[in-house]
N, C-alpha and C. Protein backbone atom coordinates (compact mmCIF):
# COMPACT_ATOMS: atom_id res chain seq x y z
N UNK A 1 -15.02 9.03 -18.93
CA UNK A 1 -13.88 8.48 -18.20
C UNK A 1 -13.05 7.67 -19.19
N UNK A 2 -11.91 7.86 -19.50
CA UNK A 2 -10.85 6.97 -20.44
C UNK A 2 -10.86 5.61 -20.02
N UNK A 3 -10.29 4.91 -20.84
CA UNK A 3 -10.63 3.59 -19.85
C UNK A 3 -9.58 3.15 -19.73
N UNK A 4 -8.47 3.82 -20.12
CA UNK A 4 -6.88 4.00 -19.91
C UNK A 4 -6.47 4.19 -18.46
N UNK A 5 -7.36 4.99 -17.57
CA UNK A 5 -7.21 5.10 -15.98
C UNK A 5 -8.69 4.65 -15.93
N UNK A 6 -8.90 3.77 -15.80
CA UNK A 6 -10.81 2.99 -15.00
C UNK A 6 -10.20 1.77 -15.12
N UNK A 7 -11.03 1.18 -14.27
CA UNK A 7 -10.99 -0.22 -13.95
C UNK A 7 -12.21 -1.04 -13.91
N UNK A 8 -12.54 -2.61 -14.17
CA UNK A 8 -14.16 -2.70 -13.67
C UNK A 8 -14.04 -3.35 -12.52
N UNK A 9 -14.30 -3.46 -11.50
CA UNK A 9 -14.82 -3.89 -10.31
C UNK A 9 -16.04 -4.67 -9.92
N UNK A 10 -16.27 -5.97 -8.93
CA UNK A 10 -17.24 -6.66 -9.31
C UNK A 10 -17.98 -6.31 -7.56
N UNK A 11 -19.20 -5.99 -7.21
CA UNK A 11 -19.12 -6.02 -5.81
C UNK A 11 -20.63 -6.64 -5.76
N UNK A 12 -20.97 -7.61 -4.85
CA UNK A 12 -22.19 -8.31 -5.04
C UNK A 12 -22.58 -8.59 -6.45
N UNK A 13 -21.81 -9.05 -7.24
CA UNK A 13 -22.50 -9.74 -8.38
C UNK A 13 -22.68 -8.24 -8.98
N UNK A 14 -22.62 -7.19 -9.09
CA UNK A 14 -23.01 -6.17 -9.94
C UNK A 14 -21.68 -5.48 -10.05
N UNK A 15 -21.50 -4.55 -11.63
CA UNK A 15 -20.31 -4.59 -11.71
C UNK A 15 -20.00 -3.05 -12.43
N UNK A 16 -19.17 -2.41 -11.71
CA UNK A 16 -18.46 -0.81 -11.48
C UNK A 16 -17.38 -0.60 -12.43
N UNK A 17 -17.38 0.62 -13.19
CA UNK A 17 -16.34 1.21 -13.64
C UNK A 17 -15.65 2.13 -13.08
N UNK A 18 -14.84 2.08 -12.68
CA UNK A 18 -14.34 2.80 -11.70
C UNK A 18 -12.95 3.53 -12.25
N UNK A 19 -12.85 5.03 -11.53
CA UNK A 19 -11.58 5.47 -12.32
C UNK A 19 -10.08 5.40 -11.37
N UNK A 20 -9.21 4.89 -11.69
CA UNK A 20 -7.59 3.88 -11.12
C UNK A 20 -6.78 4.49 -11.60
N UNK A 21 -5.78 5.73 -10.85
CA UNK A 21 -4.80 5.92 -11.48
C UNK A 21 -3.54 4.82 -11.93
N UNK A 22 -2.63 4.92 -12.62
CA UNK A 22 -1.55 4.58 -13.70
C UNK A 22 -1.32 3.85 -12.11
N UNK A 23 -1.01 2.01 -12.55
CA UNK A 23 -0.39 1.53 -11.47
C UNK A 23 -0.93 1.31 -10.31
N UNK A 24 -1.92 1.76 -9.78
CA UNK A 24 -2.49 1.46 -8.83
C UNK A 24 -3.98 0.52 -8.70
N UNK A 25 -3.75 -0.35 -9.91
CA UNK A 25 -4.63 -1.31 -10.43
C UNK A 25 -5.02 -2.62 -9.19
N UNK A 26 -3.77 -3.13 -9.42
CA UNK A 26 -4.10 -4.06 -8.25
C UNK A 26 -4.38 -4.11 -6.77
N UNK A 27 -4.12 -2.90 -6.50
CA UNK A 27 -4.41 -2.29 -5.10
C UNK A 27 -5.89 -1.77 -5.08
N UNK A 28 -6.05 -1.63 -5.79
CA UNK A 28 -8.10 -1.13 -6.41
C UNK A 28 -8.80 -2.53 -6.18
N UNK A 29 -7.50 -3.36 -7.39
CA UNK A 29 -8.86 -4.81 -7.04
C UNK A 29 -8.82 -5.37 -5.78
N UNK A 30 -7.46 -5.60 -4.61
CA UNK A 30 -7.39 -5.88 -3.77
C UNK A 30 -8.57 -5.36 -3.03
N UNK A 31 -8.60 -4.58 -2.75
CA UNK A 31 -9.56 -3.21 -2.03
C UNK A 31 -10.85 -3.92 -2.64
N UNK A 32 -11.03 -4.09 -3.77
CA UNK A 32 -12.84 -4.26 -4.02
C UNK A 32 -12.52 -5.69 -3.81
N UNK A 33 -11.88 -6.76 -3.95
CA UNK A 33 -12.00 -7.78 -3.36
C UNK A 33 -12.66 -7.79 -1.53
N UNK A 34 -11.57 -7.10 -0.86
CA UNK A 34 -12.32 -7.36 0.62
C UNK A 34 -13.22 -6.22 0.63
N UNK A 35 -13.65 -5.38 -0.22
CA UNK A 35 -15.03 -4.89 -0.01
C UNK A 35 -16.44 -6.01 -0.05
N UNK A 36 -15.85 -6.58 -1.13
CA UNK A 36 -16.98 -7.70 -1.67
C UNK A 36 -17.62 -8.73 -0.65
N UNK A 37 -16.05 -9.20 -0.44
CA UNK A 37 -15.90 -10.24 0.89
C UNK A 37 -16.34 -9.41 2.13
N UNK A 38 -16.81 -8.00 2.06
CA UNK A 38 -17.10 -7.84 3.66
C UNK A 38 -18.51 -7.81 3.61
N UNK A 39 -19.06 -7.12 2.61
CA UNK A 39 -20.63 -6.91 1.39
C UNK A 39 -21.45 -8.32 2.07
N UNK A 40 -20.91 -9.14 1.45
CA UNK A 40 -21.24 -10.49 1.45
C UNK A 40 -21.85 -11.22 2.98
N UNK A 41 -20.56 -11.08 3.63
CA UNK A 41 -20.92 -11.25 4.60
C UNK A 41 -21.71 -10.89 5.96
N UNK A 42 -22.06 -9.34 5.29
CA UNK A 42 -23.54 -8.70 6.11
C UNK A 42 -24.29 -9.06 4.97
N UNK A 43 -24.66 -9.23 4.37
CA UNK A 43 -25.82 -9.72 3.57
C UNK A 43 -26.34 -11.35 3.86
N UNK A 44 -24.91 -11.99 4.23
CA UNK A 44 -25.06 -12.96 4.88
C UNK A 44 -25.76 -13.49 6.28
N UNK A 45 -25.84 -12.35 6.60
CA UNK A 45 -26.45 -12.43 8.37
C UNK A 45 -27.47 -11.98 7.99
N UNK A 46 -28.37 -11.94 6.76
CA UNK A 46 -29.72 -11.74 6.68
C UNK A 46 -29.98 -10.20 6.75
N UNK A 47 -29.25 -9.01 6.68
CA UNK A 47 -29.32 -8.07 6.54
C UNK A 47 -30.08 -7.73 4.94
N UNK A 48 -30.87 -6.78 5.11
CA UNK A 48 -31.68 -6.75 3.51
C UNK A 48 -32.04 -5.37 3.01
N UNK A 49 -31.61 -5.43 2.00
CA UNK A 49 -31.89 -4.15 1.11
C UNK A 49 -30.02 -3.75 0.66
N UNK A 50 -30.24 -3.28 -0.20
CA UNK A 50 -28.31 -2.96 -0.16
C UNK A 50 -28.18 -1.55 0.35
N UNK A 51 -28.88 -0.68 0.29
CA UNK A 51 -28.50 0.62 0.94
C UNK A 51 -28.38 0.19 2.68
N UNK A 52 -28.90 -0.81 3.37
CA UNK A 52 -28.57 -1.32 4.62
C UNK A 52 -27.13 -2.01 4.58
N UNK A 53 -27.43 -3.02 3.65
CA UNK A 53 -25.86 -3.85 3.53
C UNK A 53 -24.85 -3.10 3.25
N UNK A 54 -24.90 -1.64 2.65
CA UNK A 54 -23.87 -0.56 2.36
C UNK A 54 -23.14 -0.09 3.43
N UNK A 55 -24.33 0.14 4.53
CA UNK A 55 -24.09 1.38 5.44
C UNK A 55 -23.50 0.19 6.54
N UNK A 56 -24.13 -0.74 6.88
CA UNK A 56 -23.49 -1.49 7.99
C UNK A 56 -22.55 -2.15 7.51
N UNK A 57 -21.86 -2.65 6.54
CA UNK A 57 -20.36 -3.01 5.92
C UNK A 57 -19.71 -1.41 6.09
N UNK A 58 -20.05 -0.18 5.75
CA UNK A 58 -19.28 0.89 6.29
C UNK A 58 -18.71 0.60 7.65
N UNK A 59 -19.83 1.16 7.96
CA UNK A 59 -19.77 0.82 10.05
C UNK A 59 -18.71 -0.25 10.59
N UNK A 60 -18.91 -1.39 10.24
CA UNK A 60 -17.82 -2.62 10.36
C UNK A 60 -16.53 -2.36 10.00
N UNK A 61 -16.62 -1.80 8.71
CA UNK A 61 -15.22 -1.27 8.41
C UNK A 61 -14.78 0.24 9.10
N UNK A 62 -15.45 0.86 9.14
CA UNK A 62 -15.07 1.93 9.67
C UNK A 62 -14.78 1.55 11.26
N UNK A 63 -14.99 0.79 11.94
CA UNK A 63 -14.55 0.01 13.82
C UNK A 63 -13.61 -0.17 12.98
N UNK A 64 -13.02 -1.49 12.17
CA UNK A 64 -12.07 -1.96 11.87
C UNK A 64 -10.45 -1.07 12.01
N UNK A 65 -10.97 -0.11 10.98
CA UNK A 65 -10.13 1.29 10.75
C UNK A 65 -9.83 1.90 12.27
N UNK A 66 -10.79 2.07 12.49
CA UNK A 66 -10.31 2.89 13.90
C UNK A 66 -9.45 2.42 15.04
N UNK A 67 -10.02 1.07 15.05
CA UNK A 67 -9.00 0.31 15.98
C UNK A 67 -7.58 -0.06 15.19
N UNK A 68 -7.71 -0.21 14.07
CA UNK A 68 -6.13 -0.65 13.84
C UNK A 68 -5.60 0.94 13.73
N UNK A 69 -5.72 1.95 13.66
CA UNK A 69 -5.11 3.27 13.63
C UNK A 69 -4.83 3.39 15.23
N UNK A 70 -5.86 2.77 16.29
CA UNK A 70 -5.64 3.23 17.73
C UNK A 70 -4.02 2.02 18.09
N UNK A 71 -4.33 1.19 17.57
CA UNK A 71 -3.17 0.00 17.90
C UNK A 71 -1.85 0.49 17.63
N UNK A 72 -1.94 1.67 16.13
CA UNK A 72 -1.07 1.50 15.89
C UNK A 72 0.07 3.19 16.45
N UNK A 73 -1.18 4.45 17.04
CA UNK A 73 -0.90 5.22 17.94
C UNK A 73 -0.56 4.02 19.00
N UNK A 74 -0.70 3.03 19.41
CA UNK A 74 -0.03 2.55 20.56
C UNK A 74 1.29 2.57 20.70
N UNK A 75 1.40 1.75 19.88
CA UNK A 75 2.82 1.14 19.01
C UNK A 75 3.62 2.27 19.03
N UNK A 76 3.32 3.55 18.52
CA UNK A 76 4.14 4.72 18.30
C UNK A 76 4.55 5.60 19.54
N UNK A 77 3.29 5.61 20.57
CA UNK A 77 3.65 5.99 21.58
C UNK A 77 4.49 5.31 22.50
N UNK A 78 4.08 3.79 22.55
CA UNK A 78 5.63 2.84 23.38
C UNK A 78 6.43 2.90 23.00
N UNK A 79 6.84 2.93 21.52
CA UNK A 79 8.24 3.36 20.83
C UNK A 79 8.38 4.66 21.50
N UNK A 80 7.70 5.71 21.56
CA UNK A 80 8.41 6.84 22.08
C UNK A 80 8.77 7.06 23.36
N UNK A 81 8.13 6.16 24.37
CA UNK A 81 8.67 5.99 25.47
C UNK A 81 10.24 5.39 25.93
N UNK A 82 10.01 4.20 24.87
CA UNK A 82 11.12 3.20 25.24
C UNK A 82 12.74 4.37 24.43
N UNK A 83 12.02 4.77 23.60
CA UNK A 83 13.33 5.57 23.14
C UNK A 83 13.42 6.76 24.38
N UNK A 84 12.73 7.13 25.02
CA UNK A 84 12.95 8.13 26.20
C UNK A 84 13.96 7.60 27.07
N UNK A 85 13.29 6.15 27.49
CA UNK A 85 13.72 6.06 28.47
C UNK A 85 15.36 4.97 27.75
N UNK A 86 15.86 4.65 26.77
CA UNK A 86 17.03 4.49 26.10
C UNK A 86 17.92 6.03 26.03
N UNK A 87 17.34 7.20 25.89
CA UNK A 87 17.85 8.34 25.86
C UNK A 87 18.45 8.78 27.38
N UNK A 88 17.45 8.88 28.23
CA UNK A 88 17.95 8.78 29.67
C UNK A 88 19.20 7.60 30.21
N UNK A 89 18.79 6.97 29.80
CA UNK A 89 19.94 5.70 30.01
C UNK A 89 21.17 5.89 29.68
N UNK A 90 21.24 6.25 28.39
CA UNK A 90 22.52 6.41 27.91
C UNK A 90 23.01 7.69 28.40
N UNK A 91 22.47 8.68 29.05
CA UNK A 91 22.57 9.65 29.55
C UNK A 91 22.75 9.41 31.01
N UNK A 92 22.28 8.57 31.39
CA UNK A 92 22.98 8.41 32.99
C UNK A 92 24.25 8.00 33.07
N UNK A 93 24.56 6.89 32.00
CA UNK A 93 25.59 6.18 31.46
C UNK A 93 27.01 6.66 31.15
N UNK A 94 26.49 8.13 30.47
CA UNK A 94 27.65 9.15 30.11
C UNK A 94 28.13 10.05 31.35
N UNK A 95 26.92 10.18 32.08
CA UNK A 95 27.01 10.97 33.28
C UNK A 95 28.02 10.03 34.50
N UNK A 96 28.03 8.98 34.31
CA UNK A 96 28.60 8.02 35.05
C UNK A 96 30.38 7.94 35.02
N UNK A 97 30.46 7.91 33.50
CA UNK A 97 31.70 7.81 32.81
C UNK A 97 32.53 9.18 32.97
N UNK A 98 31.88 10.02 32.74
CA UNK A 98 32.32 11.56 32.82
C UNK A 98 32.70 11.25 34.72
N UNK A 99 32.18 11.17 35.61
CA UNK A 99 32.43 10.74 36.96
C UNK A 99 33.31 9.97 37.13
N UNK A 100 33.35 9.19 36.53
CA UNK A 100 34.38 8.03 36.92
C UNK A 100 35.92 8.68 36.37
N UNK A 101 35.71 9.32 35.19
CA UNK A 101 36.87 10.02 34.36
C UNK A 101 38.10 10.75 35.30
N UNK A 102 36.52 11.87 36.25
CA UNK A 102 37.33 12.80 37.72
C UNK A 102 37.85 12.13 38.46
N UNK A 103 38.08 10.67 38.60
CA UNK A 103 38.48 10.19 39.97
C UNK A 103 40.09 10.11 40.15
């Protein structure tokens, strides 16, 4: 691995070379920062062994993920409503004007 695209990464005190494309450095460490910080804190609740602390920091993160992706299908679907019902509106609106035009 070049070390021109790798990065090292620190996660529980043990420490990764990892390969980072051009620029996307600090977004790697960001990322292994709240990996670390999530690591930590199931290891913290007395969870033991790291292939456990691995899989249930997955799990945690993986709920995490899912719900902010469901929040954010929310978000997209009320936007698509409210623009429906802004589309109809302005469409009753025109339908109104066009009426009023015949009188």
């Amino acid at each position: 691995m070049s070390n021109e695209n790798s990065l090292v990464i620190h996660l529980l005190d043990k420490e990764y070379r990892v390969a980072c494309p051009a620029g996307e450095q600090d977004n790697l460490l960001a990322a292994a920062r709240y990996l670390d910080k999530q690591l930590r804190e199931v290891r913290d609740a007395n969870v033991i062994g790291l292939e456990r602390i691995a899989i249930m920091t997955a799990l945690n993160m993986s709920h995490e993920l899912l719900n902010a992706r469901k929040a954010v299908s929310e978000d997209s679907e009320s936007e698509a409503r409210v623009q429906a019902l802004l589309t109809r509106l302005e469409d009753e609106i025109q339908a109104f004007e066009d009426a009023r035009r015949k009188l």
